[in-house]
Structure formats: structure tokens, C-alpha cells
N, C-alpha and C. Protein backbone atom coordinates (compact mmCIF):
# COMPACT_ATOMS: atom_id res chain seq x y z
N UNK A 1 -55.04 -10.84 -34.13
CA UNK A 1 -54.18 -9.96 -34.91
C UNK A 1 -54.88 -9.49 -36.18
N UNK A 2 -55.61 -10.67 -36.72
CA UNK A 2 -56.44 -10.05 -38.01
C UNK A 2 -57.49 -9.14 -37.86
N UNK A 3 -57.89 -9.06 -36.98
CA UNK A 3 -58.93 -8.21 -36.24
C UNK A 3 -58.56 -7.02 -36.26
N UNK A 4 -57.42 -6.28 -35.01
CA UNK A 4 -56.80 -5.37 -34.89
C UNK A 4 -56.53 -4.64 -36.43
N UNK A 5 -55.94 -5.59 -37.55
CA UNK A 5 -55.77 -5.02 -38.66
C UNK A 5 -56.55 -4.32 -39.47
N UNK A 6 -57.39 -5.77 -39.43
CA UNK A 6 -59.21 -4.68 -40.08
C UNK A 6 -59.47 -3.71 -39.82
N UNK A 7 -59.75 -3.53 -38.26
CA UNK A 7 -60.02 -2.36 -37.35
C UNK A 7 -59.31 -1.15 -38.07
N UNK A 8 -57.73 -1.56 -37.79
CA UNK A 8 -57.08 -0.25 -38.20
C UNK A 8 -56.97 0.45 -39.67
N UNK A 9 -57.28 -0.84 -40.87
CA UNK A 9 -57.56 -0.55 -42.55
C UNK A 9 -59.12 0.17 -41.97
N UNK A 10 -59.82 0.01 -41.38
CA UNK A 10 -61.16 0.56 -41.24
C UNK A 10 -61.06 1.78 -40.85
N UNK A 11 -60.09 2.14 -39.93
CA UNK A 11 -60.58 3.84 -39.41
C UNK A 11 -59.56 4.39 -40.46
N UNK A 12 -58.29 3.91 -41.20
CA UNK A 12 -57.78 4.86 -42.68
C UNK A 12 -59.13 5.26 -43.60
N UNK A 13 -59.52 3.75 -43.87
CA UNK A 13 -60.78 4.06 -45.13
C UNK A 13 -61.22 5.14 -44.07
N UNK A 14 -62.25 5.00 -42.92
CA UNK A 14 -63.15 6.35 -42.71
C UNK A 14 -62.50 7.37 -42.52
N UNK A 15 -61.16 7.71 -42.25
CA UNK A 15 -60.41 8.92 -42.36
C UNK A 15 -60.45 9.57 -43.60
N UNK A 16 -60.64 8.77 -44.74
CA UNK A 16 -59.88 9.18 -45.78
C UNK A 16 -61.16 9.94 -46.21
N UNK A 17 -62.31 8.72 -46.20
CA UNK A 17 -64.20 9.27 -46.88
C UNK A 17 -64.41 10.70 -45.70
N UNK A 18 -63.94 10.84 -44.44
CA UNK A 18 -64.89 12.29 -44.29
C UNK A 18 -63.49 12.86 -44.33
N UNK A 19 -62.30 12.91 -44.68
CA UNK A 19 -61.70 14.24 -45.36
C UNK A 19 -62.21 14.41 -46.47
N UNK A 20 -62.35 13.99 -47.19
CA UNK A 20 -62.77 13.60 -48.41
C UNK A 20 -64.68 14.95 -48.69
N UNK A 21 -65.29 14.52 -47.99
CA UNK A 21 -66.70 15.19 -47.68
C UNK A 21 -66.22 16.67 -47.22
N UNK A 22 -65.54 16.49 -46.54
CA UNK A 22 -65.19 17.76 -46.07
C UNK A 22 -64.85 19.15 -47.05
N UNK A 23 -63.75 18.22 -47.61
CA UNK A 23 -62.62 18.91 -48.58
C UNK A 23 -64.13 19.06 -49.96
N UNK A 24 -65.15 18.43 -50.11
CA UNK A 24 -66.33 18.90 -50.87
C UNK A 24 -67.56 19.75 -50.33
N UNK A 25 -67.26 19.68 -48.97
CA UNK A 25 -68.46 21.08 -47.87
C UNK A 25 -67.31 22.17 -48.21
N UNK A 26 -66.35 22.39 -48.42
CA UNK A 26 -65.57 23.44 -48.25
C UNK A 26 -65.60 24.21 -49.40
N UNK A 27 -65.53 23.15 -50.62
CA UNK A 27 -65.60 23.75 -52.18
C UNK A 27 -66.97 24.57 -52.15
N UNK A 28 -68.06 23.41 -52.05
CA UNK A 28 -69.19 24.27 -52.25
C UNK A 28 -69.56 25.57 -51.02
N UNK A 29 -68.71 25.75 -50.36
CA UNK A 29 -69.30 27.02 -49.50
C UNK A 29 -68.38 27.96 -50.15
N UNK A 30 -67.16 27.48 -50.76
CA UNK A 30 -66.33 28.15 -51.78
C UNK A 30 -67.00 28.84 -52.67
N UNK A 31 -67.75 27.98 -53.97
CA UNK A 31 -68.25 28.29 -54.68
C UNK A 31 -69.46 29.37 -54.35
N UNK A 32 -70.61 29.11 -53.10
CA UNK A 32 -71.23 29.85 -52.75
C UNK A 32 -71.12 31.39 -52.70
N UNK A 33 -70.33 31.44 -51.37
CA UNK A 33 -69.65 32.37 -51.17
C UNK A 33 -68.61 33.16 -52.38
N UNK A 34 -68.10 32.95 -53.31
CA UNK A 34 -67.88 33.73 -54.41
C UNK A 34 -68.60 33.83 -55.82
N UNK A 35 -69.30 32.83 -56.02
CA UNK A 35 -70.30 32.83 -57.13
C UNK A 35 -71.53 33.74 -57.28
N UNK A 36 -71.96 33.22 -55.79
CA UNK A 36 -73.26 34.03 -55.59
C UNK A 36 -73.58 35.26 -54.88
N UNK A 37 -72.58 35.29 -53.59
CA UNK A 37 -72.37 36.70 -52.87
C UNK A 37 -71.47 37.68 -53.72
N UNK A 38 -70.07 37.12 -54.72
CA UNK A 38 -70.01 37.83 -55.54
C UNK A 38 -68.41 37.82 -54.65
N UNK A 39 -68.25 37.37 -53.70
CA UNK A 39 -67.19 37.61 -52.81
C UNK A 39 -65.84 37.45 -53.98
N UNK A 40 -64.79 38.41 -53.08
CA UNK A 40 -63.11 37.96 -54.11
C UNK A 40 -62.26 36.98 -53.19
N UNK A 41 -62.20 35.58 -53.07
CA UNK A 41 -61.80 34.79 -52.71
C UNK A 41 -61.48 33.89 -53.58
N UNK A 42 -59.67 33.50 -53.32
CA UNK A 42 -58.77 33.26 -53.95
C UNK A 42 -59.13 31.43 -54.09
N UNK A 43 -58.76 31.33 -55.04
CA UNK A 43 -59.30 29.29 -55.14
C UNK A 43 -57.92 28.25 -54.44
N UNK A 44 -56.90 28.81 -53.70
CA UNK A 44 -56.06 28.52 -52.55
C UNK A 44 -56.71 28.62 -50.89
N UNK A 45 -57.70 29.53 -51.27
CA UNK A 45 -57.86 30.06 -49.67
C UNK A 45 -58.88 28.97 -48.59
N UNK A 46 -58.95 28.78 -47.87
CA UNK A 46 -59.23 27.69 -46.79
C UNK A 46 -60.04 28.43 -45.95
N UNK A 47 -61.71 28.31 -46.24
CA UNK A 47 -62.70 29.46 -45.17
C UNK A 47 -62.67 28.25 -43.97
N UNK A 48 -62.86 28.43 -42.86
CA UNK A 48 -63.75 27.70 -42.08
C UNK A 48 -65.03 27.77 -41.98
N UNK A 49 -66.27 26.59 -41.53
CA UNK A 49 -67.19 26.78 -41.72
C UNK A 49 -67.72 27.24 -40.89
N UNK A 50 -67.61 27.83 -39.65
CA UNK A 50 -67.48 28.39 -38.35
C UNK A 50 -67.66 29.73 -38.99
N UNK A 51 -66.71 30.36 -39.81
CA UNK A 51 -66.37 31.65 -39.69
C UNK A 51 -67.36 32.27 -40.47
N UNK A 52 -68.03 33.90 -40.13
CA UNK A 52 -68.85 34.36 -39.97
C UNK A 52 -67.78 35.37 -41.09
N UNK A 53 -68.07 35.65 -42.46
CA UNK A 53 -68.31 36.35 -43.33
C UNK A 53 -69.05 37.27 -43.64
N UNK A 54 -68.93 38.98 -43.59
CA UNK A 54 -69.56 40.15 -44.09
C UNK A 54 -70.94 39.76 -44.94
N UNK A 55 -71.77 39.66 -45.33
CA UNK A 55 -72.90 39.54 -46.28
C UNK A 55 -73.41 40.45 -46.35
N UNK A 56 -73.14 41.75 -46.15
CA UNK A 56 -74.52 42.95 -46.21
C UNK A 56 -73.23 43.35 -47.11
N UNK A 57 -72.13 43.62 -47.21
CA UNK A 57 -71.15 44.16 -48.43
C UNK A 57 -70.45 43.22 -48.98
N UNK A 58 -71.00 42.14 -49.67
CA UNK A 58 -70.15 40.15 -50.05
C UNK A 58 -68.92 41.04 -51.32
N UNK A 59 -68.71 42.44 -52.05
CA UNK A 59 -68.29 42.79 -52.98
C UNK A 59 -66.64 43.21 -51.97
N UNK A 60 -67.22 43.65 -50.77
CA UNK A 60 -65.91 44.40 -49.95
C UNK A 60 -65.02 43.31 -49.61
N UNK A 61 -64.97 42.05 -49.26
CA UNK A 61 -64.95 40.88 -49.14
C UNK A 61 -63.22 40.42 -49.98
N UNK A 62 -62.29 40.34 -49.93
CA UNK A 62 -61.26 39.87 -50.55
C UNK A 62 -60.30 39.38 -49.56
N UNK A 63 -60.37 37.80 -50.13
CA UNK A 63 -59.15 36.54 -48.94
C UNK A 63 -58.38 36.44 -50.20
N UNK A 64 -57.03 36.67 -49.68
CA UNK A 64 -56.03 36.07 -50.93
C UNK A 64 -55.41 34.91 -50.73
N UNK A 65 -54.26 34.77 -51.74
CA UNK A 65 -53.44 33.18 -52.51
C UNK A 65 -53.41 32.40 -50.65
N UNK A 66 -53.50 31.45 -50.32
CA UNK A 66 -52.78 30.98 -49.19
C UNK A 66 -53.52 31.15 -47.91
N UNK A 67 -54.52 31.59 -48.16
CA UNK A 67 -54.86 31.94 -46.47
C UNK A 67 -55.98 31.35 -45.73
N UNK A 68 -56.03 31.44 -44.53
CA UNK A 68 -57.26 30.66 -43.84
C UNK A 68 -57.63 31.60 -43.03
N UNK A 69 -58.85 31.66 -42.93
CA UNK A 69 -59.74 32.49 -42.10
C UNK A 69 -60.64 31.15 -40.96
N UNK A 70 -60.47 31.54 -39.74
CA UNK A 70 -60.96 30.64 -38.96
C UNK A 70 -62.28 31.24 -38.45
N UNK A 71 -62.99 30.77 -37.91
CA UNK A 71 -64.01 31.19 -36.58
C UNK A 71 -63.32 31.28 -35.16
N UNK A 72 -64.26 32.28 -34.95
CA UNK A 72 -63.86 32.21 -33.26
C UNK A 72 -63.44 33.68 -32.83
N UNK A 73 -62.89 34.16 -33.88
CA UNK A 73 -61.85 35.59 -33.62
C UNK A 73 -62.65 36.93 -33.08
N UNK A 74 -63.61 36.54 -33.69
CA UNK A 74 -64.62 37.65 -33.85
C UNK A 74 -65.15 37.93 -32.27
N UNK A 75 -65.68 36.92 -31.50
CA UNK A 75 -65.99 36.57 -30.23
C UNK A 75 -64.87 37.40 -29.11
N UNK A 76 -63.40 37.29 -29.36
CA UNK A 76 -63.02 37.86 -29.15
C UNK A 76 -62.63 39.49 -28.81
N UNK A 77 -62.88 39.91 -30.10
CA UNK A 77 -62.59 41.40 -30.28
C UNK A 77 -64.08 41.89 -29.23
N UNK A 78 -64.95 41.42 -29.94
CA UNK A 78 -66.08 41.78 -29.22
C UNK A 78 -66.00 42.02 -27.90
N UNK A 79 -65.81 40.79 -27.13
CA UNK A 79 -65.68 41.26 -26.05
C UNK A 79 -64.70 42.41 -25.52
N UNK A 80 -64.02 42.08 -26.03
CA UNK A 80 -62.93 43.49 -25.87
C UNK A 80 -63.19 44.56 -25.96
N UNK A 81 -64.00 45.14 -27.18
CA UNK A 81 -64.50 46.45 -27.18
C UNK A 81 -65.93 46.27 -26.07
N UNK A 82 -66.78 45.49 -25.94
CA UNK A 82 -67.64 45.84 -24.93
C UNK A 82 -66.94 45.80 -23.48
N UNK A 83 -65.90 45.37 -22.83
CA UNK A 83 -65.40 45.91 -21.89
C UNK A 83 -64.33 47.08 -21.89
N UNK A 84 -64.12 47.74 -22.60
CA UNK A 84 -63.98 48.96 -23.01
C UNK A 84 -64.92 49.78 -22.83
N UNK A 85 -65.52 49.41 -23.25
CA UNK A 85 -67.25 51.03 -23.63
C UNK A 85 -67.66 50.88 -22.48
């Protein structure tokens, strides 16, 4: 039984340390991405690290209060317009 317990105080602690890392990969691609590309992204907004951001215009660029931009979407459309054309 003491075992099982450890075990389970053990995977909270590691839950907690890589949200934790995470929630600091996210700031600094935060900071990146608006500091240095110049981007207008709101200090609420939630990028994924997946998601593929404009860089040839980082100024055209504006995520507002609340929002999340995921990866993946893009893959989508694409295909769509190339089975179209």
C-alpha cells in the first residue's frame, strides 16, 4: 500500500514539474515571437508549439485577449485548395 502511494505522490510531483516546463517553453516562444519578430500577441493568448506562424510579415501578425492558435489547421486547408486546382 505504501508503495502504490509513493508511486502515485510520484507521477503528481512529475505532472506538476513538466506542466510547469511547459507553461516556461510557452512564455519564452511568447516572448520570442513578440519581442523579436515584433508580432501583436496578447499576454492571455496560448500559441502552440506545433503552430506555424507568418515570419516573412511577424508586424501583420495579431492573436488577441483569450485565444489559442493550434497546429495542424494549416495541413488541412492545403489540401483542400490543392484538390481543387
Amino acid at each position: 500500500m505504501k508503495e502504490i502511494l509513493s508511486q502515485i505522490l510520484y507521477n503528481i510531483d512529475m505532472t506538476r514539474v513538466r506542466n510547469l516546463i511547459r507553461l516556461i517553453v510557452i512564455s519564452i516562444r511568447h516572448f520570442v515571437l513578440s519581442k523579436i519578430y515584433r508580432m501583436n500577441i496578447a499576454k492571455s493568448a496560448r500559441i502552440s508549439y506545433s503552430a506555424k506562424l507568418d515570419k516573412t510579415n511577424p508586424r501583420g501578425v495579431y492573436i488577441g485577449e483569450e485565444s489559442y492558435i493550434s497546429g495542424g489547421g494549416n495541413n488541412f486547408y492545403a489540401r483542400l485548395f490543392k484538390s481543387i486546382a
